[in-house]
C-alpha atoms as a PDB file:
ATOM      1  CA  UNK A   1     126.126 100.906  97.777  1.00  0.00           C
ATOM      2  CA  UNK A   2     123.016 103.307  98.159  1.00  0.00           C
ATOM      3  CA  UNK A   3     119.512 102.239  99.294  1.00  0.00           C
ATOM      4  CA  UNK A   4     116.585 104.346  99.362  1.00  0.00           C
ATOM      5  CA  UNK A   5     113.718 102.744 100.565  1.00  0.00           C
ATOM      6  CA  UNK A   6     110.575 105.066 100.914  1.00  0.00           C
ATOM      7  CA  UNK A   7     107.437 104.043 102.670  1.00  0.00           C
ATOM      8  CA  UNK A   8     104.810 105.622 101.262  1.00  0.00           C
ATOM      9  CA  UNK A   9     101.722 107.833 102.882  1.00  0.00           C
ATOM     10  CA  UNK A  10      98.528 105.474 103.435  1.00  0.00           C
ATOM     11  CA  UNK A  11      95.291 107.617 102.340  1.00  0.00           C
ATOM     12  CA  UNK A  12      93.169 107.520 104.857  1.00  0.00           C
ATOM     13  CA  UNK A  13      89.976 107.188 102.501  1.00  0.00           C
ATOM     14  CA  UNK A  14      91.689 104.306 101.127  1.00  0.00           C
ATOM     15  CA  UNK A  15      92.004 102.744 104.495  1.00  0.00           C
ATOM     16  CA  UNK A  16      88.781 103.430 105.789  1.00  0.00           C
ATOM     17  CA  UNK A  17      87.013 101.581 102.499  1.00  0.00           C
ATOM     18  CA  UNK A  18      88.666  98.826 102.898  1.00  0.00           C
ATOM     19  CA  UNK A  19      88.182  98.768 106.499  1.00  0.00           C
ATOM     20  CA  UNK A  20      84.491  99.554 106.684  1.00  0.00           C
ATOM     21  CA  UNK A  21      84.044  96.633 103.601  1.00  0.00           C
ATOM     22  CA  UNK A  22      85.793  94.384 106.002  1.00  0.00           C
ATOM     23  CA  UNK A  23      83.789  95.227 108.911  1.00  0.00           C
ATOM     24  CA  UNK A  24      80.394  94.668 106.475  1.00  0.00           C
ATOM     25  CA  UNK A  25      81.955  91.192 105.372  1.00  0.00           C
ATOM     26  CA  UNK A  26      82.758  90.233 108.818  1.00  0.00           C
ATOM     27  CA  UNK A  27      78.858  91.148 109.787  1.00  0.00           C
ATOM     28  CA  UNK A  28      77.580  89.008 107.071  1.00  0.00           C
ATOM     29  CA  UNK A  29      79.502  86.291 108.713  1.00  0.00           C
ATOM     30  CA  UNK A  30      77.960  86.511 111.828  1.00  0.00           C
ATOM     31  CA  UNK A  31      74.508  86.783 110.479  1.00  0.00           C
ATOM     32  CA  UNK A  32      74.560  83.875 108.090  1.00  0.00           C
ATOM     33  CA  UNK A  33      76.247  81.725 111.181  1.00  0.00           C
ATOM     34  CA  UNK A  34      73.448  82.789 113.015  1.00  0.00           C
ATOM     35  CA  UNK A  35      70.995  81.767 110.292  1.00  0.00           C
ATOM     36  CA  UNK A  36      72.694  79.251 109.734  1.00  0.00           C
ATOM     37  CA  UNK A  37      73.088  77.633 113.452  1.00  0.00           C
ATOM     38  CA  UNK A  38      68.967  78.614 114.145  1.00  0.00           C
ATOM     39  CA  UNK A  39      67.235  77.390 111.292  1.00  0.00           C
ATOM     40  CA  UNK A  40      67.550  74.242 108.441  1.00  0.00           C
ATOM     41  CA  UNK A  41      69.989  76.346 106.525  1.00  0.00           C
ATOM     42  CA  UNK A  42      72.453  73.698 106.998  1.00  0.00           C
ATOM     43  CA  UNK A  43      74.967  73.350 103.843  1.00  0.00           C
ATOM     44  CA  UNK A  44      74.102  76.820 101.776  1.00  0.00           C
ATOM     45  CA  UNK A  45      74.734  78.574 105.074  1.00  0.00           C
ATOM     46  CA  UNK A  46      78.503  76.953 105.232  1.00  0.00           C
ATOM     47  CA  UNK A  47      78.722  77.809 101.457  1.00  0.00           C
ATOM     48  CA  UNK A  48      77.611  81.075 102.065  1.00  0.00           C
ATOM     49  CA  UNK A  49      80.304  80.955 105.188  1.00  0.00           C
ATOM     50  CA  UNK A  50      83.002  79.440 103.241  1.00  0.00           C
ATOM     51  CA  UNK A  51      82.726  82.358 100.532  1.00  0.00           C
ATOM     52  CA  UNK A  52      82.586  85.327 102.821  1.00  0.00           C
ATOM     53  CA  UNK A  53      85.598  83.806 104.684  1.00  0.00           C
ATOM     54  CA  UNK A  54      87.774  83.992 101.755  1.00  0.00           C
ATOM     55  CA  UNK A  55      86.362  87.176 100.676  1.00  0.00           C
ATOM     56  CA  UNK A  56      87.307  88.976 104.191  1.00  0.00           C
ATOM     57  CA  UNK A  57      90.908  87.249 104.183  1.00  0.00           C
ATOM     58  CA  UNK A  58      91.193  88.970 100.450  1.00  0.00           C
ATOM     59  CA  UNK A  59      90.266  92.582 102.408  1.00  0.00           C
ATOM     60  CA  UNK A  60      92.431  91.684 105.063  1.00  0.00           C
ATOM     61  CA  UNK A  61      95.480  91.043 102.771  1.00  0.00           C
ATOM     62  CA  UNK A  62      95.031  93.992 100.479  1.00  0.00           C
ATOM     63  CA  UNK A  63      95.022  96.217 104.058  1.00  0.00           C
ATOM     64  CA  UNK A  64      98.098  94.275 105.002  1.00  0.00           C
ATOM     65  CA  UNK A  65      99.660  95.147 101.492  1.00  0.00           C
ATOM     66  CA  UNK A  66      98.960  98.702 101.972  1.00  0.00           C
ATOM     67  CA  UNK A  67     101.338  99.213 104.496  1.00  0.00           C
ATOM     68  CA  UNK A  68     103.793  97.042 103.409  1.00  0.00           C
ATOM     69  CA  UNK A  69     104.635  99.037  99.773  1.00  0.00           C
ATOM     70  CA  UNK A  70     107.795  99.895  99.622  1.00  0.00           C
ATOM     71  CA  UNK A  71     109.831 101.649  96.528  1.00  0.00           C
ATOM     72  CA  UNK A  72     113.519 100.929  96.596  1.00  0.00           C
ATOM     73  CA  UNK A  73     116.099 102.786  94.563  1.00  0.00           C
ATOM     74  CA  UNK A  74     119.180 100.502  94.555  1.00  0.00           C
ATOM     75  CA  UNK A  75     122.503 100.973  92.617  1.00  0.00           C
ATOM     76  CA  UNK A  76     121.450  99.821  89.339  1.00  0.00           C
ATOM     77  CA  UNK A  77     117.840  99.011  90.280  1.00  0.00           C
ATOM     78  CA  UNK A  78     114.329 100.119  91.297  1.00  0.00           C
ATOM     79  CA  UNK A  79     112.209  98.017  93.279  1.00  0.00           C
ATOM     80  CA  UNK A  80     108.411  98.307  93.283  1.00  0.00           C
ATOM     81  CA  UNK A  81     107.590  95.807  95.920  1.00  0.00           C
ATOM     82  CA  UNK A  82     103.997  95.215  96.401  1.00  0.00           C
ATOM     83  CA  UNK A  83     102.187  92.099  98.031  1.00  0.00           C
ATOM     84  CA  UNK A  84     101.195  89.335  94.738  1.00  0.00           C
ATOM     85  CA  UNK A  85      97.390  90.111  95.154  1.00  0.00           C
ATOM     86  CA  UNK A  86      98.428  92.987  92.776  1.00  0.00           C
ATOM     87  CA  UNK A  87     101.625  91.852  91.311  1.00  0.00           C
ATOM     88  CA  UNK A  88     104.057  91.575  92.919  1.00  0.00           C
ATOM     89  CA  UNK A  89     107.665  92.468  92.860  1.00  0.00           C
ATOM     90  CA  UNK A  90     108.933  94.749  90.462  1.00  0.00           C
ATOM     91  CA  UNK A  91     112.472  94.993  89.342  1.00  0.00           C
ATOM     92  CA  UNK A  92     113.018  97.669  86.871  1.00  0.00           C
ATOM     93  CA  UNK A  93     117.217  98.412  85.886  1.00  0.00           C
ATOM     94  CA  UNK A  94     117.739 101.675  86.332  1.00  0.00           C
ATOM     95  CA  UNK A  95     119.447 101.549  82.929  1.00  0.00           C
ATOM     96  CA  UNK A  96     115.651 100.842  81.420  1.00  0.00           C
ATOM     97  CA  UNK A  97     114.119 103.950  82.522  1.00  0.00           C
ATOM     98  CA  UNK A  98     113.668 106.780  80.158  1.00  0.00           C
ATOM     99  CA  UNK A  99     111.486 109.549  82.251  1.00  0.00           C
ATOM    100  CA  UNK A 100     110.282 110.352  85.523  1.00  0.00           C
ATOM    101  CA  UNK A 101     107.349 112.601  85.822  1.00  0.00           C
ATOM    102  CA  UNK A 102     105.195 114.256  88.757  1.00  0.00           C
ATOM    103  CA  UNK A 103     101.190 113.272  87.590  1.00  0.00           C
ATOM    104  CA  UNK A 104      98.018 112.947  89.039  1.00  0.00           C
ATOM    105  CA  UNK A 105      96.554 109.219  89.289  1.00  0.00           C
ATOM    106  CA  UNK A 106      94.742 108.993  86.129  1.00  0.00           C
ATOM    107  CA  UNK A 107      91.750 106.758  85.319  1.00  0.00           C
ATOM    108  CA  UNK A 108      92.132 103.544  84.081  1.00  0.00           C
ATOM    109  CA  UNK A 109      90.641 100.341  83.265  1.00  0.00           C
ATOM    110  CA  UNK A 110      92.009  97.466  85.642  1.00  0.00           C
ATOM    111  CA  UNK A 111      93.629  94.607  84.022  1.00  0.00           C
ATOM    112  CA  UNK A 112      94.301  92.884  87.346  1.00  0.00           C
ATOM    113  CA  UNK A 113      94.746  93.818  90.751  1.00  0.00           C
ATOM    114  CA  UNK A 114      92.856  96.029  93.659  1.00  0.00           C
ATOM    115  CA  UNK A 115      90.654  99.198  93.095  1.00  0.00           C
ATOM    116  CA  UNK A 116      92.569 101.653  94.960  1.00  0.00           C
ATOM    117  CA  UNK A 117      95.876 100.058  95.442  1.00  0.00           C
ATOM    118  CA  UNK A 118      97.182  98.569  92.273  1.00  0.00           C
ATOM    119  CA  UNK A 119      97.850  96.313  89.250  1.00  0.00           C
ATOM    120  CA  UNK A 120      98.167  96.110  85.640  1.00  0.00           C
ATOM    121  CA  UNK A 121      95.403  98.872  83.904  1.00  0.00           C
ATOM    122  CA  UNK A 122      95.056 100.127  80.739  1.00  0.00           C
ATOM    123  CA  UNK A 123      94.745 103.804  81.072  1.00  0.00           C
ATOM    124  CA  UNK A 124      93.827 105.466  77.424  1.00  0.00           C
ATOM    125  CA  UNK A 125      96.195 108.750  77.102  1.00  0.00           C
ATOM    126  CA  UNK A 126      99.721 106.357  77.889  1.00  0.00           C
ATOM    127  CA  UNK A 127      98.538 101.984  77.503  1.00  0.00           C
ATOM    128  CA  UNK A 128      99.143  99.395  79.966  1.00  0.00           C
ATOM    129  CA  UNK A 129     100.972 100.498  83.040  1.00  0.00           C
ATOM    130  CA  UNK A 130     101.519  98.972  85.904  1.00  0.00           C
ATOM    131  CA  UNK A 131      99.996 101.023  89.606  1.00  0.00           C
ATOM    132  CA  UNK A 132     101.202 100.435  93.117  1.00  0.00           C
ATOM    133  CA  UNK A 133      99.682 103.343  94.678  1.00  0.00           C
ATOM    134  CA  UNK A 134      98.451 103.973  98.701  1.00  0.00           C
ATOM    135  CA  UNK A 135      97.095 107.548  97.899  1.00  0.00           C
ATOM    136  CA  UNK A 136      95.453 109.722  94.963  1.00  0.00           C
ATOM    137  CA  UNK A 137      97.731 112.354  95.569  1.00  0.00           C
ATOM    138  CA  UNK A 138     101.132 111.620  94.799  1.00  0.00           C
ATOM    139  CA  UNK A 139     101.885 110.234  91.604  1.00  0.00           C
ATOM    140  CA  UNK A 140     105.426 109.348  90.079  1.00  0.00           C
ATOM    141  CA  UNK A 141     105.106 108.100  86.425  1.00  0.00           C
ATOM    142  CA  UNK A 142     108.311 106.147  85.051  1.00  0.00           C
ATOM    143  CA  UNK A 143     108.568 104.856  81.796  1.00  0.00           C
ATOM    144  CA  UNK A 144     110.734 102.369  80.752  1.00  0.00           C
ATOM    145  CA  UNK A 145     112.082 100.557  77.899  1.00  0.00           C
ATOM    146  CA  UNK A 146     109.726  97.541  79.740  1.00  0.00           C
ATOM    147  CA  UNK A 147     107.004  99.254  80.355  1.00  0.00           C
ATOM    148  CA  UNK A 148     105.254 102.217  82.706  1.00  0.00           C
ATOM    149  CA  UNK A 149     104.695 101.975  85.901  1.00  0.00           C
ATOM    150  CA  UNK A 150     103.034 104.392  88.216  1.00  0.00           C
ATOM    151  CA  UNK A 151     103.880 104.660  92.016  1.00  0.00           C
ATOM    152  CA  UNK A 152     103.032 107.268  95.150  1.00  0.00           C
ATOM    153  CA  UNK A 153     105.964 107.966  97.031  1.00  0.00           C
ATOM    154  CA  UNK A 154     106.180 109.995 100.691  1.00  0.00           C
ATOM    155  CA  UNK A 155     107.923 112.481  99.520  1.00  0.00           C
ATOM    156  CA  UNK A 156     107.512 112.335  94.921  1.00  0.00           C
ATOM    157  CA  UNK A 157     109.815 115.465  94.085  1.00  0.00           C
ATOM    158  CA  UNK A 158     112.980 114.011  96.688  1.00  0.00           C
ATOM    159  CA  UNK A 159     112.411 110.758  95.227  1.00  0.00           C
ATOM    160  CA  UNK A 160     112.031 111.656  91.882  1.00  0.00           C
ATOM    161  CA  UNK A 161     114.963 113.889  92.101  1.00  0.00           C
ATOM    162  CA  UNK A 162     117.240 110.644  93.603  1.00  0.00           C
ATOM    163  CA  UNK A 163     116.122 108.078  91.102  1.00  0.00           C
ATOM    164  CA  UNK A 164     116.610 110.973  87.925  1.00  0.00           C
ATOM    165  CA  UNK A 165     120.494 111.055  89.575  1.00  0.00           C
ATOM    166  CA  UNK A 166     120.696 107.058  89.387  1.00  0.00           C
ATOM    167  CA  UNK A 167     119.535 107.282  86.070  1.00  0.00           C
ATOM    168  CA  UNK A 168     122.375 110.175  85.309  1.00  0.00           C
ATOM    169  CA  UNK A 169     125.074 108.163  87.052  1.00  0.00           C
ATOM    170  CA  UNK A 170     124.578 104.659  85.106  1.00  0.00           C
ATOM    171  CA  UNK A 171     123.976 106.534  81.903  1.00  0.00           C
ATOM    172  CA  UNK A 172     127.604 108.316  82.468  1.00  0.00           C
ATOM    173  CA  UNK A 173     129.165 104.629  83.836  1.00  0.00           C
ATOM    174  CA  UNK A 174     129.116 103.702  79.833  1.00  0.00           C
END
């Protein structure tokens, strides 16, 4: 049975947004406590509280997804597994895919998910596709009988090179 699971390379600008709108988030939290403790602020100040608090645990997820996206090539599947804040878990058959391509990370329109990590967008030139991407540099398009989906492995030529054999092996297994 081979696995190929490939981490992929964080960007650093990525990263640092994130990080530094964290940071801000976290800042508004301690002045609207502070507000909110030294004058008659009272109830808007806990709503205001209450908000940012979710807000900053959204940040702190989507950093936490980051570096937890994985792409597994399995015997007769291709895992895309990304945290559900942008999807989810992606099982494509490796029977379903038609192309692997090198591209950059084109513009799109986001359906759902994160700026800068992922989700369903519509980009114009190819239609809905799904993105679990950690950098701006690296782009694998596959397209499938289910849909497309666009990932940034470490390493894009190795890995597309392994998944293009998987997809040569189960074609000759018929």
């Amino acid at each position: 049975m081979m696995r190929c699971v490939n981490k992929p390379e964080i960007s650093k600008v990525v990263v640092w947004f994130y990080g530094g709108l964290a940071v801000f988030i976290l800042a508004l939290v301690v002045i609207f406590a502070y507000v909110g403790f030294s004058t008659s602020m009272g109830l808007l100040s806990a709503a205001v509280l209450a908000v940012l608090g979710i807000v900053e645990a959204f940040i702190l997820l989507l950093i936490r997804s980051l570096y937890r996206t994985e792409y597994i090539i399995g015997d007769d599947v291709l895992v895309i597994r990304t945290s559900r804040l942008i999807g989810g878990e992606k099982k494509i058959p490796i029977r379903a895919i038609r192309s692997v391509e090198k591209t950059l990370i084109p513009f799109g329109i986001r359906l759902f998910g994160a700026s800068f990590h992922g989700g369903y967008y519509y980009i114009p030139s190819l239609g809905r596709a799904f993105l679990a991407i950690t950098n701006f540099r690296d782009g694998l398009l596959i397209r499938t009988t289910e849909g497309n989906y666009l990932i940034t492995p470490r390493d894009p030529a190795d890995f597309k090179g392994l998944l293009e054999k998987k997809v040569i092996e189960s074609l000759g297994a018929d």
